[in-house]
C-alpha atoms as a PDB file:
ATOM      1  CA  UNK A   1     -18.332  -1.065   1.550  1.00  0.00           C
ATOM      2  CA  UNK A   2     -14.982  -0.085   3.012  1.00  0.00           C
ATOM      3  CA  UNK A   3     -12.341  -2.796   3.379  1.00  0.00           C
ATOM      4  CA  UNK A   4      -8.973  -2.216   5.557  1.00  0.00           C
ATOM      5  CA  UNK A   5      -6.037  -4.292   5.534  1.00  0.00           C
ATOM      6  CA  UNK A   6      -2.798  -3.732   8.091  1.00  0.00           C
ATOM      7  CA  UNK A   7      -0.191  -5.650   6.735  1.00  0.00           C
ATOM      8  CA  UNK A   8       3.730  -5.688   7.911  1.00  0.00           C
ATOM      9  CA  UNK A   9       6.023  -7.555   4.887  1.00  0.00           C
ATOM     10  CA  UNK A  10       3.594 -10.165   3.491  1.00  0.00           C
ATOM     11  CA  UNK A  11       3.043  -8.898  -0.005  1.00  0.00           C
ATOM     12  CA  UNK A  12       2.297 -11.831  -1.245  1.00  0.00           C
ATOM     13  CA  UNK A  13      -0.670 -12.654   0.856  1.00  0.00           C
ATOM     14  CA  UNK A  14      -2.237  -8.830   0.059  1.00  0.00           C
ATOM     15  CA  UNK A  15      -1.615  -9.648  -3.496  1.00  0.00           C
ATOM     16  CA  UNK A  16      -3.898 -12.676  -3.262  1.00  0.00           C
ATOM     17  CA  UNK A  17      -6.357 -11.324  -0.756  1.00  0.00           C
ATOM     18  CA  UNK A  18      -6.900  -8.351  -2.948  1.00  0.00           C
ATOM     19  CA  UNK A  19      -7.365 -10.413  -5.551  1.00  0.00           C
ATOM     20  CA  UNK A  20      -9.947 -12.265  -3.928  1.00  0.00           C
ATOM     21  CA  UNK A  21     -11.960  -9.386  -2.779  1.00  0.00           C
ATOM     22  CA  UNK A  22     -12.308  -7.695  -6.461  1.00  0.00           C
ATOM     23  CA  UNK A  23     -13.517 -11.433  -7.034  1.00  0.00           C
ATOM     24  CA  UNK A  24     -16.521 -10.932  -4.736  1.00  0.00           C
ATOM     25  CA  UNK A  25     -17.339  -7.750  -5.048  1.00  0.00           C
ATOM     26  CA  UNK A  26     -17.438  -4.615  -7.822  1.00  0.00           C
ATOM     27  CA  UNK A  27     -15.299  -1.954  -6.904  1.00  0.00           C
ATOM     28  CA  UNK A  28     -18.007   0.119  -7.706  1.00  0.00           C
ATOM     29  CA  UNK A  29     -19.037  -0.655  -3.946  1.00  0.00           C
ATOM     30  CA  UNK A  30     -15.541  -0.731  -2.182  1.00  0.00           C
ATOM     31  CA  UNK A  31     -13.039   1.085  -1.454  1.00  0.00           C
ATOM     32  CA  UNK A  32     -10.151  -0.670  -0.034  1.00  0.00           C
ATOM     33  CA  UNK A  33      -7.494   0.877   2.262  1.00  0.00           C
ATOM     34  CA  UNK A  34      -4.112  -0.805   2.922  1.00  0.00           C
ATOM     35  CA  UNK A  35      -2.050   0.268   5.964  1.00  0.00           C
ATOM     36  CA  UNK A  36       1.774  -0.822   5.920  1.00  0.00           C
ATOM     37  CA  UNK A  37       3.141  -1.361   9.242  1.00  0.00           C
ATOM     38  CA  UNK A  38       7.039  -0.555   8.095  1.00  0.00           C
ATOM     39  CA  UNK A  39       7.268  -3.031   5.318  1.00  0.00           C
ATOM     40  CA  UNK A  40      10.678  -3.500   3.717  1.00  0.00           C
ATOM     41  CA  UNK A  41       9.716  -5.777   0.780  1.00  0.00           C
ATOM     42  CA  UNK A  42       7.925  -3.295  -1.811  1.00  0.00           C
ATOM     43  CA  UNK A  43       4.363  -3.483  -0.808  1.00  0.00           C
ATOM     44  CA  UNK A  44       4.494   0.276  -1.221  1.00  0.00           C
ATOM     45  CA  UNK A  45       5.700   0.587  -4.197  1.00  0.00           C
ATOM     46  CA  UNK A  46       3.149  -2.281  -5.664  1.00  0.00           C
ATOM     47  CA  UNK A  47       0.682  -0.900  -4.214  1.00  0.00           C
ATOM     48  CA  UNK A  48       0.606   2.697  -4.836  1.00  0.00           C
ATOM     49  CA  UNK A  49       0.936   1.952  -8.876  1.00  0.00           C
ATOM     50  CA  UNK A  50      -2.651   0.085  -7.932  1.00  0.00           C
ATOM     51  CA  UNK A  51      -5.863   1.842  -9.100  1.00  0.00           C
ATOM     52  CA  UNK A  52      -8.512   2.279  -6.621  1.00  0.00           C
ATOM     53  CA  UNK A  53      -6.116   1.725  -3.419  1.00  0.00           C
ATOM     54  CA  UNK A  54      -5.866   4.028  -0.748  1.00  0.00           C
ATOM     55  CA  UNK A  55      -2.593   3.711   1.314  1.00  0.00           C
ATOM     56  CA  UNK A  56      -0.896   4.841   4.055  1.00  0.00           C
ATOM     57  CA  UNK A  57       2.480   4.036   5.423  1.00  0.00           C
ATOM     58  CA  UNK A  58       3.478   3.803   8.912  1.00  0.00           C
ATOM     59  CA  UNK A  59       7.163   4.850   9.401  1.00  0.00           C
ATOM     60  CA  UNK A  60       8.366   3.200  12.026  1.00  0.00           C
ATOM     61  CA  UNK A  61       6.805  -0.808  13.033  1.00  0.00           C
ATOM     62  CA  UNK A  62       4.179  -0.393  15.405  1.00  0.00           C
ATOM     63  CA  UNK A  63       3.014  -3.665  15.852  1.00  0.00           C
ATOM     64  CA  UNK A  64      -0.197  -5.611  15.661  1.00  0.00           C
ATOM     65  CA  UNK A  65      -2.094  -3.226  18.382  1.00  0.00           C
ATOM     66  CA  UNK A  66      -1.057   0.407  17.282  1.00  0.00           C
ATOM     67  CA  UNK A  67      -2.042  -0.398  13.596  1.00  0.00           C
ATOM     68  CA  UNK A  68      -5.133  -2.012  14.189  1.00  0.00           C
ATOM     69  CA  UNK A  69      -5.733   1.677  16.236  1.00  0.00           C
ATOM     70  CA  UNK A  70      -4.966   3.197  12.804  1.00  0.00           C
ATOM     71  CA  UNK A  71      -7.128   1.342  10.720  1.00  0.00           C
ATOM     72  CA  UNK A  72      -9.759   2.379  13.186  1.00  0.00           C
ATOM     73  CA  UNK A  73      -9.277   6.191  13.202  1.00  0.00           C
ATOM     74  CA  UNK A  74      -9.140   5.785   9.223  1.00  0.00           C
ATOM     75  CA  UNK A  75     -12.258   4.125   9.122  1.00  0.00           C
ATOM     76  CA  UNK A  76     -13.812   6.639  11.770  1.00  0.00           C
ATOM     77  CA  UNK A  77     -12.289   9.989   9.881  1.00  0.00           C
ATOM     78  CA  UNK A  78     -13.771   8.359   6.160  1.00  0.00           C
ATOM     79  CA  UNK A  79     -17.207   8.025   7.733  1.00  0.00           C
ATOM     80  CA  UNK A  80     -17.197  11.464   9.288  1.00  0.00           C
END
């Protein structure tokens, strides 16, 4: 199973939601994939000294739309 999560400054609420998900499920199952919209309060850094994280950073904020497009070409490229 494949999990994405877009997230713009709330590092708090990825921190519990990730926490959450290992809950559930083994990670031997998931991979989880966390796109930053621009965040400017160190979800990057937090997250890239995570194990079993992919990540990818958007430069500039691209809003709600553009990075929901993102997750969807990640997930799209992964499967093919």
């Amino acid at each position: 199973m494949t999990i994405i999560i877009v997230a713009h400054n709330q590092i708090d609420k990825l921190k519990i939601n990730l926490k959450t998900i290992y809950l559930l499920e083994s990670m031997e199952n998931l991979s989880v994939i966390v796109i930053d919209d621009a965040s400017s309060d160190g979800m990057g850094e937090w997250v890239e000294g995570q194990q079993d994280i992919s990540y990818a950073f958007m430069e500039e904020f691209t809003g709600y739309a553009a990075i929901i497009n993102e997750a969807v070409e990640a997930l799209v490229l992964m499967k093919n």
